[in-house]
Protein backbone atom coordinates (compact mmCIF):
# COMPACT_ATOMS: atom_id res chain seq x y z
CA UNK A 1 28.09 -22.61 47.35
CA UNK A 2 28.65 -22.35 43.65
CA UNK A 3 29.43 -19.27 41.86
CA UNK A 4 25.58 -18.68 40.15
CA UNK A 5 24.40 -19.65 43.42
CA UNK A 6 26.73 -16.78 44.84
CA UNK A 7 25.47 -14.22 42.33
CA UNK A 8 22.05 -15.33 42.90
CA UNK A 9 22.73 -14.27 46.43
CA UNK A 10 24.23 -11.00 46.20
CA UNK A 11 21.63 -9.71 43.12
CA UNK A 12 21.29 -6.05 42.52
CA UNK A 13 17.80 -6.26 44.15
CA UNK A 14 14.80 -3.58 42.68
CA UNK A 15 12.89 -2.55 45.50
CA UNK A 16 9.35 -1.82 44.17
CA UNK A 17 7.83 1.52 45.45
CA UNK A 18 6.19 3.48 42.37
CA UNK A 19 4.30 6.20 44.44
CA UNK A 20 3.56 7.64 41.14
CA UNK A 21 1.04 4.61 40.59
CA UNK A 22 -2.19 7.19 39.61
CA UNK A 23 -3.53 7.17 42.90
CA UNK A 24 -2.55 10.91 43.95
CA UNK A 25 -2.19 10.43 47.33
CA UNK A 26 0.74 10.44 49.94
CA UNK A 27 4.16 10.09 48.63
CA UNK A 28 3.35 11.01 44.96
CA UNK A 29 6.35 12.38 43.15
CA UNK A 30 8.95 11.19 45.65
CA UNK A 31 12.12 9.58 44.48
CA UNK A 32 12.09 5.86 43.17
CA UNK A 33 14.80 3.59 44.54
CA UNK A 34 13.72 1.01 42.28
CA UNK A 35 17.02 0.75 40.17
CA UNK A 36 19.34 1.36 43.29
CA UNK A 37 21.41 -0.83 44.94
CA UNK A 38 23.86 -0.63 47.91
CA UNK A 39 27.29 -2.24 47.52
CA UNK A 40 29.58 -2.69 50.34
CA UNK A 41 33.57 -2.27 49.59
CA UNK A 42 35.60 -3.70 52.75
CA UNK A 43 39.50 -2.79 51.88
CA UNK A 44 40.26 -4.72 54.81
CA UNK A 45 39.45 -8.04 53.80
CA UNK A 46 39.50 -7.39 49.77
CA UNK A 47 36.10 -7.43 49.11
CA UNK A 48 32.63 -6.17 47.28
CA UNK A 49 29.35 -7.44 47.95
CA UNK A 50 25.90 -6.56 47.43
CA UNK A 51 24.49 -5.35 51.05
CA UNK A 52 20.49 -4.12 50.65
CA UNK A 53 20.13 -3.15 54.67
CA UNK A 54 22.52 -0.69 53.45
CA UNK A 55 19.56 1.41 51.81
CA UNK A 56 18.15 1.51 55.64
CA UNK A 57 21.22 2.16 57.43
CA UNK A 58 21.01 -1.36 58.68
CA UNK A 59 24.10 -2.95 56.49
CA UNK A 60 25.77 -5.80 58.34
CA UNK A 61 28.99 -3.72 58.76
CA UNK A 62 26.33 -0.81 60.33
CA UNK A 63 25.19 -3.02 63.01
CA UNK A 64 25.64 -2.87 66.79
CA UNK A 65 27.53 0.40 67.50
CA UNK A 66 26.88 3.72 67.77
CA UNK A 67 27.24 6.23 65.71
CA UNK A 68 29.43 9.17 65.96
CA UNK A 69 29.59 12.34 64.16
CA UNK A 70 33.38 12.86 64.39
CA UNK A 71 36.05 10.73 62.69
CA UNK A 72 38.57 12.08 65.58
CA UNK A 73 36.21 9.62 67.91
CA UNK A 74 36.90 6.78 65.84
CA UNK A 75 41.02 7.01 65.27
CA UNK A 76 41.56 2.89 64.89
CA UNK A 77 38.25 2.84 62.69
CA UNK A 78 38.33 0.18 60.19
CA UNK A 79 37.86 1.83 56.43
CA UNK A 80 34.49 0.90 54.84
CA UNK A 81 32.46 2.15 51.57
CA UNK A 82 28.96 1.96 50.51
CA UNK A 83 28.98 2.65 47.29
CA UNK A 84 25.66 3.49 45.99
CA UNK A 85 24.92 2.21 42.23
CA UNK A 86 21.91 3.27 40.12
CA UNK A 87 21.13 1.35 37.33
CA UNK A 88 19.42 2.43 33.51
CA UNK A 89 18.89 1.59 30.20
CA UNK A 90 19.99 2.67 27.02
CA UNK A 91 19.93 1.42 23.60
CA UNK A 92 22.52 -1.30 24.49
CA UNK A 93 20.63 -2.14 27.26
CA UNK A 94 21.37 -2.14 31.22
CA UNK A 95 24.30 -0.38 32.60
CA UNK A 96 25.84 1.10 35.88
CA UNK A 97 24.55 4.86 35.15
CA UNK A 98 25.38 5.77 38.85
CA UNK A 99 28.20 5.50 41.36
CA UNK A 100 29.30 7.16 44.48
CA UNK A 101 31.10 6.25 47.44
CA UNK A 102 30.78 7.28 50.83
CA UNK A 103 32.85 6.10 53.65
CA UNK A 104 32.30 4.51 56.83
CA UNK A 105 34.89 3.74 59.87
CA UNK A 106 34.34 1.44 61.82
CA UNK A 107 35.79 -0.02 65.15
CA UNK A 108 34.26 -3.22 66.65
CA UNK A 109 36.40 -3.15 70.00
CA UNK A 110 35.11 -0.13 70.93
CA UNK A 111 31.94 -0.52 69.38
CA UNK A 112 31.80 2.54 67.85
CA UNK A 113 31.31 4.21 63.98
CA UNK A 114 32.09 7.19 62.29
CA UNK A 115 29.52 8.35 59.07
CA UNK A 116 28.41 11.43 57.73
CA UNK A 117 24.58 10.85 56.85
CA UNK A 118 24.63 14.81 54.91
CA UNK A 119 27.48 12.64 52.72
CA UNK A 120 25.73 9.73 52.17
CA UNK A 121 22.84 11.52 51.50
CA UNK A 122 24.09 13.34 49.32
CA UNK A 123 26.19 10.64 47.17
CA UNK A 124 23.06 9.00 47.16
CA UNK A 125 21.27 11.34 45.33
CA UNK A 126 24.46 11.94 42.72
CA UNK A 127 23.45 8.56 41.90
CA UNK A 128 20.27 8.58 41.60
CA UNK A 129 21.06 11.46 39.08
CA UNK A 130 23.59 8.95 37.22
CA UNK A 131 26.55 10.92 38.50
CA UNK A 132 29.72 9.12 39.30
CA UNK A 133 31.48 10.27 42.68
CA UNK A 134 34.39 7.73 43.32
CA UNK A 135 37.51 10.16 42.91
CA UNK A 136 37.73 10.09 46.79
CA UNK A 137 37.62 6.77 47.14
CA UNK A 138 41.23 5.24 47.51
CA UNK A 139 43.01 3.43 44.60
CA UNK A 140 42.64 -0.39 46.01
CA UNK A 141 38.82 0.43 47.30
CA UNK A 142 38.12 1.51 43.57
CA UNK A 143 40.04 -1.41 42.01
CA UNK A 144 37.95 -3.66 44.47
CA UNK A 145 34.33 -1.91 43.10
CA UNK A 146 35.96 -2.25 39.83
CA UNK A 147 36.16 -5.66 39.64
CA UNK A 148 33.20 -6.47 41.54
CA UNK A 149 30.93 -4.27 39.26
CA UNK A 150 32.80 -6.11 36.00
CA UNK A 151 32.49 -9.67 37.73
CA UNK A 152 28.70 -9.07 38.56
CA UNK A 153 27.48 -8.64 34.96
CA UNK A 154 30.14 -7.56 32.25
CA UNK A 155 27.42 -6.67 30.10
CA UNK A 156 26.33 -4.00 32.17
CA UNK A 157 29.52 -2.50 32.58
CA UNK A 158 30.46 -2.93 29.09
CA UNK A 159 26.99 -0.80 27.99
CA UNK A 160 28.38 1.51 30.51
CA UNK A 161 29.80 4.90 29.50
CA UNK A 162 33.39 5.63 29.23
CA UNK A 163 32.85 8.56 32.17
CA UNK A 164 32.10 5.91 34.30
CA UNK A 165 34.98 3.47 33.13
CA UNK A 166 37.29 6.55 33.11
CA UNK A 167 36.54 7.17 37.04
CA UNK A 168 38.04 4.12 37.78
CA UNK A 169 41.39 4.88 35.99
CA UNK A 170 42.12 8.08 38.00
């Protein structure tokens, strides 16, 4: 597979679901994922990728274990992020408006997963809101988003603001 037909692959996808359409009914004036995308940082094997189950709880590293509310449960838990990124527009054009991180652990043998949905939840929402909510994320996992965000469209994070590019420093 080539490298456009790898980015082709891994797109920030827009899921379409304007409930504010004019027809009043159900759902009117909930929140639009449209510009949000789910991005998947695995420390473990030094890598970022695009992952839309993600938005559903149904990433591929979320599949086929159960869930557990307490990280104590999950001690050999391999580290995961999903890193929630809105995107917007500004004069420049596109950018990555908002990021934030929430961790995962996750241990195949034993087929089970630690996650707090309140966190994700909530990290979700900072995005939505174009905050940026990495500073817990470890050094390497950041580097890995980093690069990932840059190597996905450097326009983007060039029209990006200097918050956002400062996050990453710290």
């Amino acid at each position: 597979m080539t490298n456009d037909q790898e980015k082709k692959k891994n797109r920030f996808t827009i899921i379409k679901d304007d409930s504010t359409d004019g027809h009043g009914g159900y759902g009117v004036g909930a929140i639009s994922l449209e510009n949000m995308s789910s991005v998947i940082v695995d420390p473990n094997e030094n890598k970022a990728y695009v992952d839309m189950g993600a938005m559903h709880a149904r990433s591929e590293v979320e599949r086929r274990v159960k869930w557990i509310r307490n990280k104590e449960e999950v001690p050999n838990g391999k580290l995961y992020w999903i890193v929630w990124v809105n995107l917007d527009r500004n004069e420049k054009g596109t950018y990555y408006a908002g990021v934030a991180g929430s961790e995962i652990r996750v241990d195949r043998e034993i087929k089970r997963a630690y996650k707090s949905m309140a966190e994700h939840v909530k990290h979700m929402e900072q995005s939505l809101k174009n905050k940026i909510v990495i500073d817990h994320m470890d050094e390497h996992s950041k580097k890995l988003l980093r690069d990932y965000l840059i190597e996905f469209n450097e326009e983007m994070w060039n029209n990006s603001t200097d918050e956002l590019k400062q996050a990453f420093e710290q």
